[in-house]
N, C-alpha and C. Protein backbone atom coordinates (compact mmCIF):
# COMPACT_ATOMS: atom_id res chain seq x y z
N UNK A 1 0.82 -1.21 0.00
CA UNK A 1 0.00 0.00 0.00
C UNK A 1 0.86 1.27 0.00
N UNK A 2 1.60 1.47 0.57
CA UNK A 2 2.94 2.64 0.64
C UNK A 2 3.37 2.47 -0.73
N UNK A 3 3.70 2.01 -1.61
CA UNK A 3 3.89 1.97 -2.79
C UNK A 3 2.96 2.58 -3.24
N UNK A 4 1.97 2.41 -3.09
CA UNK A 4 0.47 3.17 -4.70
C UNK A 4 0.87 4.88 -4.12
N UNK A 5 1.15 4.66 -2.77
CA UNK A 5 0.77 5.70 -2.52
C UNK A 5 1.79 7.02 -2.73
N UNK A 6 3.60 6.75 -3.08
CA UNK A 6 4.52 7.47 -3.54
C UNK A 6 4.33 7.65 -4.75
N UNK A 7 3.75 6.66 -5.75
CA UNK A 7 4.11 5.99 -7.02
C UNK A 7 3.51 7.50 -7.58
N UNK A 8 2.39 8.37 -7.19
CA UNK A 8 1.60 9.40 -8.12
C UNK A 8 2.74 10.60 -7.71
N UNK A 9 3.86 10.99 -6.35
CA UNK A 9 4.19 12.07 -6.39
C UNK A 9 5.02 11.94 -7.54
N UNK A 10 5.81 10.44 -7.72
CA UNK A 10 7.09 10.41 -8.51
C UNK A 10 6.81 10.43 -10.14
N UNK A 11 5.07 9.93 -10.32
CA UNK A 11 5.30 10.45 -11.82
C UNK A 11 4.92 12.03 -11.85
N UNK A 12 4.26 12.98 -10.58
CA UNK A 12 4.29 14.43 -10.79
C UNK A 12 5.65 15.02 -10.93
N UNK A 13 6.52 14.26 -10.53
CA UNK A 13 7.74 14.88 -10.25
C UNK A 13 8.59 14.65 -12.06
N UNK A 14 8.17 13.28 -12.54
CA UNK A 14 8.43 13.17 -13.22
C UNK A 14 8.30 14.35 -14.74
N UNK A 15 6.55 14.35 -14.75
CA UNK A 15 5.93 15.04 -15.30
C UNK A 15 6.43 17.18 -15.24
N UNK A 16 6.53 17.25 -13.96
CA UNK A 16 7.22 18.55 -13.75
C UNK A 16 8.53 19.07 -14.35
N UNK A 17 9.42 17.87 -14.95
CA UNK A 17 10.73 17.52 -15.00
C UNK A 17 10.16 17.67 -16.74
N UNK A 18 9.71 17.39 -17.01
CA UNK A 18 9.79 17.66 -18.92
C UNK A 18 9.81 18.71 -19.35
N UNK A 19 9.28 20.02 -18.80
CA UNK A 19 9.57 21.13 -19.29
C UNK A 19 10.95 21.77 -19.76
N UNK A 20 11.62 20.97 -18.85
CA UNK A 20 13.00 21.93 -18.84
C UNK A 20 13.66 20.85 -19.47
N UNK A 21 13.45 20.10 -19.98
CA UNK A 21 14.41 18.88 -21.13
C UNK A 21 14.75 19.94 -22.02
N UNK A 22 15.62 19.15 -22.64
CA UNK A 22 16.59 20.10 -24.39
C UNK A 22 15.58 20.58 -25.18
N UNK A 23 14.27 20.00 -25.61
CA UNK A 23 13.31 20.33 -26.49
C UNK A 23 12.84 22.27 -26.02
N UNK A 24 13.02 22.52 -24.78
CA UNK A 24 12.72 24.00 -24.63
C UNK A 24 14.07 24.84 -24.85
N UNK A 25 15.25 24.18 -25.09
CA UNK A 25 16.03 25.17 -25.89
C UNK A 25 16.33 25.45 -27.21
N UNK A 26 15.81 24.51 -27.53
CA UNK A 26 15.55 23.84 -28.97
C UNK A 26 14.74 25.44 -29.44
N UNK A 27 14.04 25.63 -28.83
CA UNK A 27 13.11 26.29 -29.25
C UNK A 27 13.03 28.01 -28.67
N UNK A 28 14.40 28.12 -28.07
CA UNK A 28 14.80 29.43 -27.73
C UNK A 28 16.28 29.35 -27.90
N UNK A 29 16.89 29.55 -28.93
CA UNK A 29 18.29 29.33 -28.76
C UNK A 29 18.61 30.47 -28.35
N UNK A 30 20.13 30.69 -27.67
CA UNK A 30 20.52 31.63 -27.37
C UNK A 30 21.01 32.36 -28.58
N UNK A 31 21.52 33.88 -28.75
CA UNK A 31 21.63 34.59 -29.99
C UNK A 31 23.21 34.73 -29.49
N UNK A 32 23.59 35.12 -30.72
CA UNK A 32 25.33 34.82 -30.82
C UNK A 32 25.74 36.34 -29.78
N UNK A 33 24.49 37.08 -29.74
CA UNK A 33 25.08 38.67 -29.34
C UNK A 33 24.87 37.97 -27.78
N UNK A 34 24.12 37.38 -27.27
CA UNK A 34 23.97 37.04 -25.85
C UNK A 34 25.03 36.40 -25.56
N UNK A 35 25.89 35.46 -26.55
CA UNK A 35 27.17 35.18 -25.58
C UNK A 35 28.56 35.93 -25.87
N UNK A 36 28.25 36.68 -26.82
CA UNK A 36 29.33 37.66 -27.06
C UNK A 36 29.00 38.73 -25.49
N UNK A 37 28.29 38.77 -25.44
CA UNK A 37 28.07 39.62 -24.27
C UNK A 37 28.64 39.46 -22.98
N UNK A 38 28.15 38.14 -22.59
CA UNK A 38 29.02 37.31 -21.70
C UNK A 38 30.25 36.83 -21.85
N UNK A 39 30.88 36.90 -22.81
CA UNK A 39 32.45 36.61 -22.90
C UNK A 39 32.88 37.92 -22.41
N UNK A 40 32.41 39.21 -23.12
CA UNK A 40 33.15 40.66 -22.87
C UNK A 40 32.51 40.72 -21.53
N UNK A 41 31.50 40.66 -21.12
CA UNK A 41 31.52 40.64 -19.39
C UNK A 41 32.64 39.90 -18.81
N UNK A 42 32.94 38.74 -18.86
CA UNK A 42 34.02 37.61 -18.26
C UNK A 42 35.45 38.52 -17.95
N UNK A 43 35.15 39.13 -19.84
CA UNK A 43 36.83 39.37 -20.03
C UNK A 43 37.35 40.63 -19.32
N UNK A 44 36.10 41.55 -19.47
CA UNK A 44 36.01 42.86 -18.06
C UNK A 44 36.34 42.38 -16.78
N UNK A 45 35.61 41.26 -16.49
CA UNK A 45 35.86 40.98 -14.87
C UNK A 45 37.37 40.63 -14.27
N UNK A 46 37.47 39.93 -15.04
CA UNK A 46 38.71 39.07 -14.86
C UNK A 46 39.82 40.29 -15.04
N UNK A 47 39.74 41.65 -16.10
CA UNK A 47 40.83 42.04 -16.64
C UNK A 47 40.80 43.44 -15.02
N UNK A 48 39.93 43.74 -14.50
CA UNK A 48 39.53 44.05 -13.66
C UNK A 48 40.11 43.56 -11.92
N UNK A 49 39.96 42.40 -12.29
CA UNK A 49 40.38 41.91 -10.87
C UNK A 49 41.90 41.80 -11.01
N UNK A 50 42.64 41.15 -12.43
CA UNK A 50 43.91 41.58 -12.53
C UNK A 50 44.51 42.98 -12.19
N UNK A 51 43.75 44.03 -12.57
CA UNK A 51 44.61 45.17 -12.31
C UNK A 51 44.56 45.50 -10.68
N UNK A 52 43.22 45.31 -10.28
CA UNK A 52 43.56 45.53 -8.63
C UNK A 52 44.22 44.35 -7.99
N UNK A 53 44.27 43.26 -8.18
CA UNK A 53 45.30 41.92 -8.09
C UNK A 53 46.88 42.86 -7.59
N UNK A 54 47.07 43.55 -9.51
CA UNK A 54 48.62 43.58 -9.50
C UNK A 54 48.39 45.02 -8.46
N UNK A 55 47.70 45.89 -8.33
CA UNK A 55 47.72 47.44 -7.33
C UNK A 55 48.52 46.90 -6.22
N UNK A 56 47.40 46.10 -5.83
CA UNK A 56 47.56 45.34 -4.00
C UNK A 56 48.84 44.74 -3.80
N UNK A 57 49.57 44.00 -4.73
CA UNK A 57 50.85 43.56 -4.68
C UNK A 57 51.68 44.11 -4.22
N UNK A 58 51.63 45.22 -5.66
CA UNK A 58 53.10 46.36 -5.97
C UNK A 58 52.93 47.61 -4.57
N UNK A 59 51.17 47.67 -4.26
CA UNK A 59 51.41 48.66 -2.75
C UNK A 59 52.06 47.26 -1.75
N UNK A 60 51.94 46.40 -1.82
CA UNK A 60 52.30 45.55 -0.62
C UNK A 60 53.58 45.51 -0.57
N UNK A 61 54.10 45.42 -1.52
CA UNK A 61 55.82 45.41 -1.93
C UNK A 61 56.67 46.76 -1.54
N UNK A 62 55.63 47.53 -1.84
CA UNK A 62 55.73 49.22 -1.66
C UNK A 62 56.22 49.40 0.10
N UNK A 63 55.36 48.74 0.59
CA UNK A 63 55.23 49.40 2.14
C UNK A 63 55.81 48.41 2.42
N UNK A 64 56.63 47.30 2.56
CA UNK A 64 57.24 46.27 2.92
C UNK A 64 59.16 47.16 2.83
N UNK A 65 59.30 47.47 1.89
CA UNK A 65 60.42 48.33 1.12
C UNK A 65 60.51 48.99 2.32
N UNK A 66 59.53 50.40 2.47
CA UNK A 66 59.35 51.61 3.24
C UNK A 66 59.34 50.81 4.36
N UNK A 67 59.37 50.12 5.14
CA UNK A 67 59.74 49.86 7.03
C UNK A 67 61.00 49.22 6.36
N UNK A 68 61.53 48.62 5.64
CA UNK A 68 62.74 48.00 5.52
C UNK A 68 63.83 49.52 5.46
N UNK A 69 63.45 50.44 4.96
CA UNK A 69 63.93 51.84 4.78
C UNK A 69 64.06 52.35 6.19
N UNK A 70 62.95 52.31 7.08
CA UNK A 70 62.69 53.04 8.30
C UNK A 70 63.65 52.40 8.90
N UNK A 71 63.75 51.14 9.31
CA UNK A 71 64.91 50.66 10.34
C UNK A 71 66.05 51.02 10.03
């Protein structure tokens, strides 16, 4: 009896689960400008976090120098 009685959530669950199969991208592809978009976002971020990356270094190196100076 515990069986009949899971058996209907797991085909809702099942049933809930087809929408989002490949057939709905099929049918919205993404456009070449939407991932060009997201590459030049990526390549901003990243080129971004490099330059404050190298800031934080070269000040760290900076003030490491300057007390090596002070003593």
């Amino acid at each position: 009896m515990c069986n009949r009685k899971f058996r209907p959530r797991f085909e809702s669950q099942r049933r809930s689960s087809k929408p989002f199969s490949l057939d709905r991208h099929r049918e919205q592809p993404v456009s070449v400008e939407t991932i060009m978009a997201m590459f030049l976002a990526l390549v901003l971020i990243i080129s971004v976090l490099g330059i404050v990356g190298t800031y934080l270094a070269f000040s760290a190196v900076y003030f490491v120098e300057m007390r090596k100076l002070d003593k």
